[in-house]
Protein backbone atom coordinates (compact mmCIF):
# COMPACT_ATOMS: atom_id res chain seq x y z
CA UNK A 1 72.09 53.67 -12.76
CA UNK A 2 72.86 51.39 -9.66
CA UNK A 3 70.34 53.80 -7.73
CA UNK A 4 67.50 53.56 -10.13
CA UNK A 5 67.94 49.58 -9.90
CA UNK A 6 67.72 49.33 -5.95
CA UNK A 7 64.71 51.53 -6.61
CA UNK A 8 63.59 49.79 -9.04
CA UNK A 9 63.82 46.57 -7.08
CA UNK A 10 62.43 48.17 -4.05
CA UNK A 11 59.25 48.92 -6.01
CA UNK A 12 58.82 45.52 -7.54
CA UNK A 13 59.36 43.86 -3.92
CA UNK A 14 56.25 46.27 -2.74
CA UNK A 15 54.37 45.30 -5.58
CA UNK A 16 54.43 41.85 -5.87
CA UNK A 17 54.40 41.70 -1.92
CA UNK A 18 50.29 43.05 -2.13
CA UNK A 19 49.47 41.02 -5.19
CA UNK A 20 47.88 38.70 -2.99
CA UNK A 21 45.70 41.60 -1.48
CA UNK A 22 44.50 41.96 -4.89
CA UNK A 23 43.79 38.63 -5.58
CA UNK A 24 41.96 37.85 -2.43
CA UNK A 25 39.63 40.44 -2.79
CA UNK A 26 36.02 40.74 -3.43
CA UNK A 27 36.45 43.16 -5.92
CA UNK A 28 35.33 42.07 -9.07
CA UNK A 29 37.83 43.10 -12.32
CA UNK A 30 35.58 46.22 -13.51
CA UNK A 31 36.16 47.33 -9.96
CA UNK A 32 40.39 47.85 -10.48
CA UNK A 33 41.62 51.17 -10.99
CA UNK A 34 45.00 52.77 -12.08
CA UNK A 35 45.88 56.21 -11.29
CA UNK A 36 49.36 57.54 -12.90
CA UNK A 37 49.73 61.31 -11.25
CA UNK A 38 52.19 63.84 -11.61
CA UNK A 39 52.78 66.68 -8.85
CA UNK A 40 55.42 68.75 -7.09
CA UNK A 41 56.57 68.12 -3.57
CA UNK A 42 58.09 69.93 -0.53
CA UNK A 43 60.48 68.57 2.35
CA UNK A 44 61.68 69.09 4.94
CA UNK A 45 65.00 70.68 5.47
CA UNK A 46 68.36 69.41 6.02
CA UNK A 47 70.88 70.79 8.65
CA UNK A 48 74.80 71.39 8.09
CA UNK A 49 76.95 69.26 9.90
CA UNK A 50 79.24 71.74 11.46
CA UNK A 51 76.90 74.41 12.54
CA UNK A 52 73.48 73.11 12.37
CA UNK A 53 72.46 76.20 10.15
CA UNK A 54 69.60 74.80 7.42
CA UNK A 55 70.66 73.46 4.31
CA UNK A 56 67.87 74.35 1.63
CA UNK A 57 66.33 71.32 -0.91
CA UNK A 58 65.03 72.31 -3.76
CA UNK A 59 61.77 71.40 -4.14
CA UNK A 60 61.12 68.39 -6.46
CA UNK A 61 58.62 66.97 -9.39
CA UNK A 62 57.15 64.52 -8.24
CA UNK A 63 55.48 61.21 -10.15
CA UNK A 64 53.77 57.72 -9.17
CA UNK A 65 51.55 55.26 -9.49
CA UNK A 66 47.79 54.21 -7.52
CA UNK A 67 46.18 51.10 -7.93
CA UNK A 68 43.05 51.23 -6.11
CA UNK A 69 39.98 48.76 -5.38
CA UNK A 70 36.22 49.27 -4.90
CA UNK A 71 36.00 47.71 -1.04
CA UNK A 72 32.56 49.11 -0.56
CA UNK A 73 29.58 51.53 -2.25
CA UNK A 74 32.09 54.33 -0.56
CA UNK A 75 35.53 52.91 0.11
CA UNK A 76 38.40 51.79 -1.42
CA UNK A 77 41.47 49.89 -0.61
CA UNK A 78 44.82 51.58 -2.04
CA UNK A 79 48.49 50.74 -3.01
CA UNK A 80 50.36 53.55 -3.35
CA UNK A 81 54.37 54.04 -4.66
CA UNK A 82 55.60 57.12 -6.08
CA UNK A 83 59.41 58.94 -6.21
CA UNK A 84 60.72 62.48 -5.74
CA UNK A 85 64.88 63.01 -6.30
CA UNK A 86 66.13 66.26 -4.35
CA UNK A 87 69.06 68.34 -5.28
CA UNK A 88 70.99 70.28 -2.42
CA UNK A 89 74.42 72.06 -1.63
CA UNK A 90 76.87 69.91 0.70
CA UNK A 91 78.20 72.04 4.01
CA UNK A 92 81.20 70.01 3.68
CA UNK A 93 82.50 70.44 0.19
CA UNK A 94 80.09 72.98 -1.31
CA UNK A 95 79.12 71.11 -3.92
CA UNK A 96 75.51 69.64 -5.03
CA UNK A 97 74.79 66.75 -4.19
CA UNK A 98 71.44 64.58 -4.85
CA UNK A 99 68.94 62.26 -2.82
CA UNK A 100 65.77 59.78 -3.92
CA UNK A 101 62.97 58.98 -1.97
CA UNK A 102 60.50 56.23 -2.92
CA UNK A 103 57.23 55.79 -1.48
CA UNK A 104 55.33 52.74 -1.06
CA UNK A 105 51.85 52.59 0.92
CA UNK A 106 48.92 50.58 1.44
CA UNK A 107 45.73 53.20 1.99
CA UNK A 108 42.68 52.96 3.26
CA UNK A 109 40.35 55.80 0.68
CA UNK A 110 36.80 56.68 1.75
CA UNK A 111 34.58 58.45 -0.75
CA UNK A 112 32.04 61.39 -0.75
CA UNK A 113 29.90 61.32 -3.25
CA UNK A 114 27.88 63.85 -5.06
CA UNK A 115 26.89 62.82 -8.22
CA UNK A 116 30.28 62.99 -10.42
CA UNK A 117 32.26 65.32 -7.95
CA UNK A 118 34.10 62.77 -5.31
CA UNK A 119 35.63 64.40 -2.30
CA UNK A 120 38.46 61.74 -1.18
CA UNK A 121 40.24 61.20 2.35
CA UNK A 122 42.55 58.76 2.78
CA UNK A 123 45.30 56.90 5.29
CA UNK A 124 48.14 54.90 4.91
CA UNK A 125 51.34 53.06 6.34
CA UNK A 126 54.03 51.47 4.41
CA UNK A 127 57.81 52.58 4.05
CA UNK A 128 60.05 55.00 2.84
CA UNK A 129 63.32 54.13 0.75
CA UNK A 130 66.11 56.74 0.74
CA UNK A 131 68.94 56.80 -1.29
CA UNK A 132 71.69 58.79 -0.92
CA UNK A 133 75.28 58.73 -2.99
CA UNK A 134 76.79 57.12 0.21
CA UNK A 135 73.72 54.85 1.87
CA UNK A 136 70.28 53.53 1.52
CA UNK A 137 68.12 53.27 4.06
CA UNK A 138 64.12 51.61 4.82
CA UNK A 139 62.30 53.58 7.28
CA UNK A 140 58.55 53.40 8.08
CA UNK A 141 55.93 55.85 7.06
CA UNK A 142 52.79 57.00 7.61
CA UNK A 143 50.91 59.30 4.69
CA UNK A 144 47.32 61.17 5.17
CA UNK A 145 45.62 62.91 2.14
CA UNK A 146 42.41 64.84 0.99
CA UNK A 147 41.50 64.99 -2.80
CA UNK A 148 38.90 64.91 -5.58
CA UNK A 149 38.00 63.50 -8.75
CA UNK A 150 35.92 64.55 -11.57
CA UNK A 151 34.06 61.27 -12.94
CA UNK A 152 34.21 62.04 -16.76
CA UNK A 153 32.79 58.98 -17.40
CA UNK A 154 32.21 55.43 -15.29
CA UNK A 155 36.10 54.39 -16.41
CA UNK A 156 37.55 57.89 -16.08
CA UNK A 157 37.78 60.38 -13.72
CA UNK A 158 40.60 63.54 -13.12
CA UNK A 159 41.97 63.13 -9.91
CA UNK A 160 43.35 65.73 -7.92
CA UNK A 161 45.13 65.71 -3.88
CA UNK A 162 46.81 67.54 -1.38
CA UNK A 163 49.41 64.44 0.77
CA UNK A 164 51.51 64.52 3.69
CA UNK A 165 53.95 62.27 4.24
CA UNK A 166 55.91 61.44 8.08
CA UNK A 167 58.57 59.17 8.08
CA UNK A 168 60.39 58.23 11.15
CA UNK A 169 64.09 58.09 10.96
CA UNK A 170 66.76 57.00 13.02
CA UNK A 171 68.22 59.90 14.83
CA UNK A 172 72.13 58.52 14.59
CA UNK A 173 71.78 58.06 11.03
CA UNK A 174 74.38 58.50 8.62
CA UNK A 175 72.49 58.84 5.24
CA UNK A 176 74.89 61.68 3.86
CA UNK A 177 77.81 60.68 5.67
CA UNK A 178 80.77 59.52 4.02
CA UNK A 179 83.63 58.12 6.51
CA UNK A 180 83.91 61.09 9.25
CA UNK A 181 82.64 63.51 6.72
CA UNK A 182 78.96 64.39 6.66
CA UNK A 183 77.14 66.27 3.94
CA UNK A 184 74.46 67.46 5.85
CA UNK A 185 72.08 66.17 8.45
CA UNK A 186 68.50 65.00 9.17
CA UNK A 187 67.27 68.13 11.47
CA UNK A 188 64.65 66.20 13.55
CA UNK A 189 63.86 61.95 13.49
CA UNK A 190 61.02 62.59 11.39
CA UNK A 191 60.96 63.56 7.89
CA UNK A 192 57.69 65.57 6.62
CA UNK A 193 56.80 66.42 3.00
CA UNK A 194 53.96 67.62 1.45
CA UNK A 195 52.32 67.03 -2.29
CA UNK A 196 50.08 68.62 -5.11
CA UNK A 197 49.56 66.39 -7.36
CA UNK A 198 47.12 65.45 -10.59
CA UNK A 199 46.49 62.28 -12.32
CA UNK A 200 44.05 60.53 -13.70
CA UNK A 201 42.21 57.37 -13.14
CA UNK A 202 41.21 54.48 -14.92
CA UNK A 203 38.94 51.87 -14.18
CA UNK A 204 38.98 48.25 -15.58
């Protein structure tokens, strides 16, 4: 419960944080959109503290939120948050133990047109909020996607994208670390995942 809270409180922080980017645009209100999406995603690997062997983590559903704004005929600005919770077996105690990470990003979208088919590619920076049963952690993050949406109609459109995330962490880190005890390790400084994911968008 105390996890989902932080999270939750991360999220809000992001959000209200980029309000003003909202509010000091030029979009007008018909140009706001709101994508909910639901996907799976793949991580990296972890590493076992005593022999540095790889520590599988299963891969995870993965859900979040868009809201997006028309900046030009072929361009939109983007913020992004979305969440993934891992599962994995300790090297220390050989038990399973579980992680969160939530994603929040400000994107940059430009659109391809042809006719209702929309080819998407987009860029972002923002942060990266782990939390672990020991620690939580900020770390910065940079995310890169391709997608497309189906315009059903000019307030709805299927949306569908392939995302990478990169997120650099600290390399003396001590996210699953508990005293001298360590539940497994961070194999490199940078975390990579990867996402499929479907949603789809509405327009106000």
């Amino acid at each position: 419960m105390l996890r989902f809270i932080k999270s939750a409180n991360f999220i809000c922080a992001i959000v209200i944080s980029n309000i003003a980017i909202l509010l000091s645009s030029s979009a007008h209100a018909s140009d706001i959109e709101i994508t909910p999406y639901i996907g799976q995603i793949f991580s990296s690997e972890l590493v076992n503290s005593v022999d540095a062997t790889e520590v599988p983590v299963d891969d995870a559903s993965y859900y979040g939120l868009a809201i997006a704004w028309q900046d030009s005929p072929n361009g939109q600005g983007q913020i992004l948050i979305n969440r993934a919770s891992y599962d994995f077996i300790s090297s220390s105690d050989l038990q399973e133990h579980s992680f969160d990470v939530t994603y929040a990003h400000f994107s940059g979208v430009a659109q391809f047109r042809q006719r209702n088919y929309v080819t998407t590619v987009s860029l972002g920076l923002g942060a990266a909020y782990f939390q672990t049963d020991n620690k939580d952690e900020i770390y910065p993050s940079l995310t890169i996607a391709i997608g497309t949406r189906y315009e059903l109609s000019k307030n709805f459109a299927i949306v569908t994208e392939l995302r990478g995330y990169a997120s650099y962490i600290e390399e003396d880190n001590q996210l699953f670390c508990e005293g001298a005890s360590c539940h497994a390790l961070l194999e490199e400084s940078m975390w990579l995942e990867g996402t499929v994911s479907v949603g789809l968008a509405f327009k106000f």
